[in-house]
Protein backbone atom coordinates (compact mmCIF):
# COMPACT_ATOMS: atom_id res chain seq x y z
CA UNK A 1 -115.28 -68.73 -38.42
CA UNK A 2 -112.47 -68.87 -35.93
CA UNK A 3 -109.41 -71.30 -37.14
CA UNK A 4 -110.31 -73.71 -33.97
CA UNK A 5 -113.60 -73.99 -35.61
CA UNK A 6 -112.68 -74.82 -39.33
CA UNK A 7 -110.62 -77.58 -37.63
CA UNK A 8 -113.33 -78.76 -35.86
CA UNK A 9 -116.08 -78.75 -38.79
CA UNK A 10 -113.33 -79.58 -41.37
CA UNK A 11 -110.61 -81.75 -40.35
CA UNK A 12 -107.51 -82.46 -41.85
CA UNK A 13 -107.61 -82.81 -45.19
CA UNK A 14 -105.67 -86.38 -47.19
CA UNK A 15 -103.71 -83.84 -49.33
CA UNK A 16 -104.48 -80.29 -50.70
CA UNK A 17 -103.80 -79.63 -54.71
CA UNK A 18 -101.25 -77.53 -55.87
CA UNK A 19 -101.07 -77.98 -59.31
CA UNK A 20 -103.94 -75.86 -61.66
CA UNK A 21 -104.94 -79.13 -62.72
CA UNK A 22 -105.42 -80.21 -59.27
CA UNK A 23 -107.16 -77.42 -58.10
CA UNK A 24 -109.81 -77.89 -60.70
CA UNK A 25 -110.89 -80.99 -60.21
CA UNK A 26 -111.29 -80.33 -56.15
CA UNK A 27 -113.28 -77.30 -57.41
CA UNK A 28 -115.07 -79.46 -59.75
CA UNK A 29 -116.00 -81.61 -56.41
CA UNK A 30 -116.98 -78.78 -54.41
CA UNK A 31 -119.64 -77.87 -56.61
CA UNK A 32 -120.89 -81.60 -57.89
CA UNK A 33 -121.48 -82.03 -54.02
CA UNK A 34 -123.28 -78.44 -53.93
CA UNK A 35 -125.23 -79.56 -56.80
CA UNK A 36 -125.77 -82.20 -55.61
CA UNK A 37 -126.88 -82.09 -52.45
CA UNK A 38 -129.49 -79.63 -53.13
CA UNK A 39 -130.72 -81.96 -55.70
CA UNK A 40 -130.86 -84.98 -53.75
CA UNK A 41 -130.35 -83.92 -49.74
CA UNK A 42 -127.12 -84.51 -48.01
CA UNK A 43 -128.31 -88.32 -46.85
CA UNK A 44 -129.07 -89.37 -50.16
CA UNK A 45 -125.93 -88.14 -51.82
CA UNK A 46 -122.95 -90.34 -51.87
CA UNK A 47 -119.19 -89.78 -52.80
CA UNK A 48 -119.34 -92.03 -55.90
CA UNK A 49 -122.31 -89.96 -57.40
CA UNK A 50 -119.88 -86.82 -56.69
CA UNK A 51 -117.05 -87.68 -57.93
CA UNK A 52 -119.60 -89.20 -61.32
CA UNK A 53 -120.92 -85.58 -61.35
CA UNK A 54 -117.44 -84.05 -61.24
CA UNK A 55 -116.19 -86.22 -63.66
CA UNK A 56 -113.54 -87.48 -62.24
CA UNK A 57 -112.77 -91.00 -60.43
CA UNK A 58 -113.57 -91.84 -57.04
CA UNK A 59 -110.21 -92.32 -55.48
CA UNK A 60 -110.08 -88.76 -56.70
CA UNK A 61 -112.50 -87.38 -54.28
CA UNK A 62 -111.02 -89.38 -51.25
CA UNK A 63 -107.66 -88.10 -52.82
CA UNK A 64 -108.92 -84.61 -51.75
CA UNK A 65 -111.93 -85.30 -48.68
CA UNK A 66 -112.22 -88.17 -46.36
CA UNK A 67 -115.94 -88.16 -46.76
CA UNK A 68 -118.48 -86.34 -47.83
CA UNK A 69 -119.20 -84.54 -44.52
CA UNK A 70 -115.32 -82.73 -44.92
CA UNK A 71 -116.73 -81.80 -48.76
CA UNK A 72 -120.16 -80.20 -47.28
CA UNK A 73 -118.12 -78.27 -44.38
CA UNK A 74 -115.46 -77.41 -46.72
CA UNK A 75 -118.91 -75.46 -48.67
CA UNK A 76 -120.41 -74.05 -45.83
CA UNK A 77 -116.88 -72.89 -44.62
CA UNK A 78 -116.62 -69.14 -46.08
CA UNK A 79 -120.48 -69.69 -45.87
CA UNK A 80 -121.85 -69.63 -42.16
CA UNK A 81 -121.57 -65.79 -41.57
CA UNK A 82 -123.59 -65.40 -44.96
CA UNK A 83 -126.24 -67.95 -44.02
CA UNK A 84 -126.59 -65.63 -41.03
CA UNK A 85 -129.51 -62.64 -40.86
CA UNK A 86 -127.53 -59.30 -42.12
CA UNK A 87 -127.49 -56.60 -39.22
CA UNK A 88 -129.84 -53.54 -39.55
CA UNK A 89 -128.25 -50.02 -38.98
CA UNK A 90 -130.78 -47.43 -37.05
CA UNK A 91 -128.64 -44.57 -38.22
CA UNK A 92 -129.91 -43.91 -41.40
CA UNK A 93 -132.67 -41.22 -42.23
CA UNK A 94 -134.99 -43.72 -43.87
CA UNK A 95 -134.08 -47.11 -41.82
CA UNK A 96 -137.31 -48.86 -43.25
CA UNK A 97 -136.17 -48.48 -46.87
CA UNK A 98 -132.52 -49.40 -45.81
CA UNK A 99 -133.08 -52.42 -44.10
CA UNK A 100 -135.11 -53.98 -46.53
CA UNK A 101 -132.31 -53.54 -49.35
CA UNK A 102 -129.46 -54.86 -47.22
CA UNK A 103 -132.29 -57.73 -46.56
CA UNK A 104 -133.11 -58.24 -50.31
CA UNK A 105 -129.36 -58.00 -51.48
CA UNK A 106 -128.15 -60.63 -48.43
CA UNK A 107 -131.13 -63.09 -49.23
CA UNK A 108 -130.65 -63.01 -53.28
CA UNK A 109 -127.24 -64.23 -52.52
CA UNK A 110 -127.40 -66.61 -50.46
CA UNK A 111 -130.11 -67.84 -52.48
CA UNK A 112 -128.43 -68.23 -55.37
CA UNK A 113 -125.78 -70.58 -53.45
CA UNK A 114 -128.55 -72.80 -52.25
CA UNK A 115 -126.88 -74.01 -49.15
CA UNK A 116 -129.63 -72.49 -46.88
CA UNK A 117 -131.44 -75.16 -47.89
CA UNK A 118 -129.31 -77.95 -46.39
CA UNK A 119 -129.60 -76.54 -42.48
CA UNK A 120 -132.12 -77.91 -41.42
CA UNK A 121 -131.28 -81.61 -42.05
CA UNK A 122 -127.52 -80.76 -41.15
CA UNK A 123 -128.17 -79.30 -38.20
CA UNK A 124 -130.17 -82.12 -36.73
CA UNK A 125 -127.72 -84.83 -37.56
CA UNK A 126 -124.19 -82.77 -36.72
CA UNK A 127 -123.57 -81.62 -33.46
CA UNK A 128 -120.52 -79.75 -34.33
CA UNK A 129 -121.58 -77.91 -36.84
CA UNK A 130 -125.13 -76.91 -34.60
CA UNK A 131 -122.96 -75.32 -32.14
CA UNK A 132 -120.80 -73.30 -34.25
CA UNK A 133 -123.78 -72.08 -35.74
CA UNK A 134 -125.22 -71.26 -32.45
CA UNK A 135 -122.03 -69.57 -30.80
CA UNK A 136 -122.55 -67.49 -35.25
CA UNK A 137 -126.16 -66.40 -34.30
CA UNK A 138 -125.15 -65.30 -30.69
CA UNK A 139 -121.76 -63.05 -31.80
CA UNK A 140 -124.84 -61.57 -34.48
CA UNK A 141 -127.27 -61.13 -31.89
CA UNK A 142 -125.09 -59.29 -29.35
CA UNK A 143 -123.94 -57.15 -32.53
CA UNK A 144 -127.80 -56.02 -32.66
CA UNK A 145 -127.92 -55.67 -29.09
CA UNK A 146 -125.10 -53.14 -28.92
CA UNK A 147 -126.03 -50.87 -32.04
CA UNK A 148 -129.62 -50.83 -30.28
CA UNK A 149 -128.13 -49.79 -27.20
CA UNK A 150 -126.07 -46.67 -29.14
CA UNK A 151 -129.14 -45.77 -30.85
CA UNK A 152 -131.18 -46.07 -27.39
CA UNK A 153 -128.48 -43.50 -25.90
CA UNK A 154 -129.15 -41.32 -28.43
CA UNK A 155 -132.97 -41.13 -27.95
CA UNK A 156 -133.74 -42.76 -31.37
CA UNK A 157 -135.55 -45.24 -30.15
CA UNK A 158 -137.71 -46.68 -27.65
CA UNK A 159 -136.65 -45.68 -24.37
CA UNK A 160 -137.97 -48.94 -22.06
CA UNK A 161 -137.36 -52.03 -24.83
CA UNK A 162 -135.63 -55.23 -23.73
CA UNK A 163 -132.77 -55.08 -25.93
CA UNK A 164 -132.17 -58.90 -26.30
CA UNK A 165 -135.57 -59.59 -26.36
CA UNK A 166 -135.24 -57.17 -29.45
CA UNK A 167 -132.83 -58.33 -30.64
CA UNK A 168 -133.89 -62.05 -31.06
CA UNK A 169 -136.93 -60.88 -32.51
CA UNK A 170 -135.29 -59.33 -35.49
CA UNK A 171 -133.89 -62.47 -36.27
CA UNK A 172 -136.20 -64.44 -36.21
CA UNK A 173 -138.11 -62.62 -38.70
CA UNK A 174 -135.31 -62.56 -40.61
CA UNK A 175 -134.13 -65.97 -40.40
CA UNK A 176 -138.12 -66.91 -42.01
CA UNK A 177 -136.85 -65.51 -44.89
CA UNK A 178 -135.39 -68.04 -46.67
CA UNK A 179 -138.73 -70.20 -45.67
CA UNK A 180 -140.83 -67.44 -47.38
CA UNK A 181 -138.44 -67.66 -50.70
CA UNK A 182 -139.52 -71.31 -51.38
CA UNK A 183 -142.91 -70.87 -50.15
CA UNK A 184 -143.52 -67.71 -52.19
CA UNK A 185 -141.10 -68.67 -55.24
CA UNK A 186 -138.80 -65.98 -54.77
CA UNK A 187 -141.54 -63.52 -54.00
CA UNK A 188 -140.61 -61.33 -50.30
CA UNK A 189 -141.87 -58.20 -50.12
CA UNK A 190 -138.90 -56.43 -48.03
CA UNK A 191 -139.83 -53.25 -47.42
CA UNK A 192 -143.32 -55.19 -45.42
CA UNK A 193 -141.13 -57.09 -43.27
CA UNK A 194 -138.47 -54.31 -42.59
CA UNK A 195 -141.40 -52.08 -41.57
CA UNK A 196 -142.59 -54.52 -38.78
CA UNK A 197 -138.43 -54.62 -37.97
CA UNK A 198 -138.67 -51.12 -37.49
CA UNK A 199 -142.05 -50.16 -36.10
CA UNK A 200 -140.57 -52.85 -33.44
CA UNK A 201 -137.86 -50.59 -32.49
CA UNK A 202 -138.68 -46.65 -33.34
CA UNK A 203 -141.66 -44.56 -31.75
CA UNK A 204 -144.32 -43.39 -34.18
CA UNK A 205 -142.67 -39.78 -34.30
CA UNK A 206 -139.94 -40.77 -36.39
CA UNK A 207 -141.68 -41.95 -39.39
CA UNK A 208 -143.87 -38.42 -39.43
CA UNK A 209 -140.30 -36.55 -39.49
């Protein structure tokens, strides 16, 4: 994210630590309300059940956040571009096989952080945050766009493909994936779904090479 939009999720914060000591218990914040709001969902999480978790007082957490909303944005901050579908590469000899690594590797990660999970309610009840997300997913998309349109040049390819229409396509398969995770229990075959990714986008030829 851009510094205009960490001040615009984010905020100013009532003080930042400096001392170790300090710094731990924020930390120790940070993940009580990641904990937590997996657990429970953002709505039903409060500050005093954070700062419980965290072990620390409450006029601890508001020494650090004004609410809970600067504590969730402070998570997601180093977080959005990772919550974001990874970009495939058509340069490789085997770009099946590729993609669905970088897929498995991106989605085991951001899995393990949890804060997929949380979208969907935040993103209906924050404005702010539903834009920057939107203005993430567009910089990604036109990213897609222009490595299909070096690949196009270089007759790798589909000659006559609508390159947005492409590109939104790729991710919207890939954004399922996290769906498919808690559907499936962890279960995703990636090399499947990176096959349809690349069927969409090579000719026939290139798999027989």
């Amino acid at each position: 994210m851009s510094e205009h939009d960490d001040e615009k999720l984010i905020g100013v914060y009532p003080s930042v630590p400096k001392q170790k000591r300090a710094q731990e218990k924020r930390q120790a914040l940070l993940e009580s309300g990641r904990v937590l709001f997996i657990e429970k969902g953002y709505e039903q999480t409060n500050a005093k059940e954070i700062a419980s978790h965290a072990g620390v007082a409450v006029g601890t957490f508001y020494r650090y956040f004004t609410d809970k909303r600067q504590l969730m944005m402070s998570l997601l901050e180093d977080q959005i571009d990772k919550l974001l579908p990874p970009e495939p590469n058509w340069s490789f000899v085997d770009p099946e096989r590729f993609f669905a690594s970088v897929m498995e590797q991106h989605y085991s990660q951001i899995n393990q952080i949890g804060l997929h999970r949380l979208l969907p309610e935040l993103l209906l009840k924050d404005p702010q945050l539903a834009d920057i997300i939107a203005a993430a997913r567009k910089k990604v998309h036109d990213r897609i766009v222009s490595d299909l349109k070096k690949a196009q040049e270089k007759g790798l390819i589909w000659g006559d493909l609508d390159l947005d229409t492409v590109a939104w396509s790729i991710m919207v398969l890939s954004e399922n994936i996290p769906e498919r995770l808690v559907k499936s229990k962890g279960q995703v075959d990636y090399y499947e779904l990176s096959k349809v990714i690349c069927r969409l986008v090579f000719p026939p030829q290139i798999f027989k090479q």
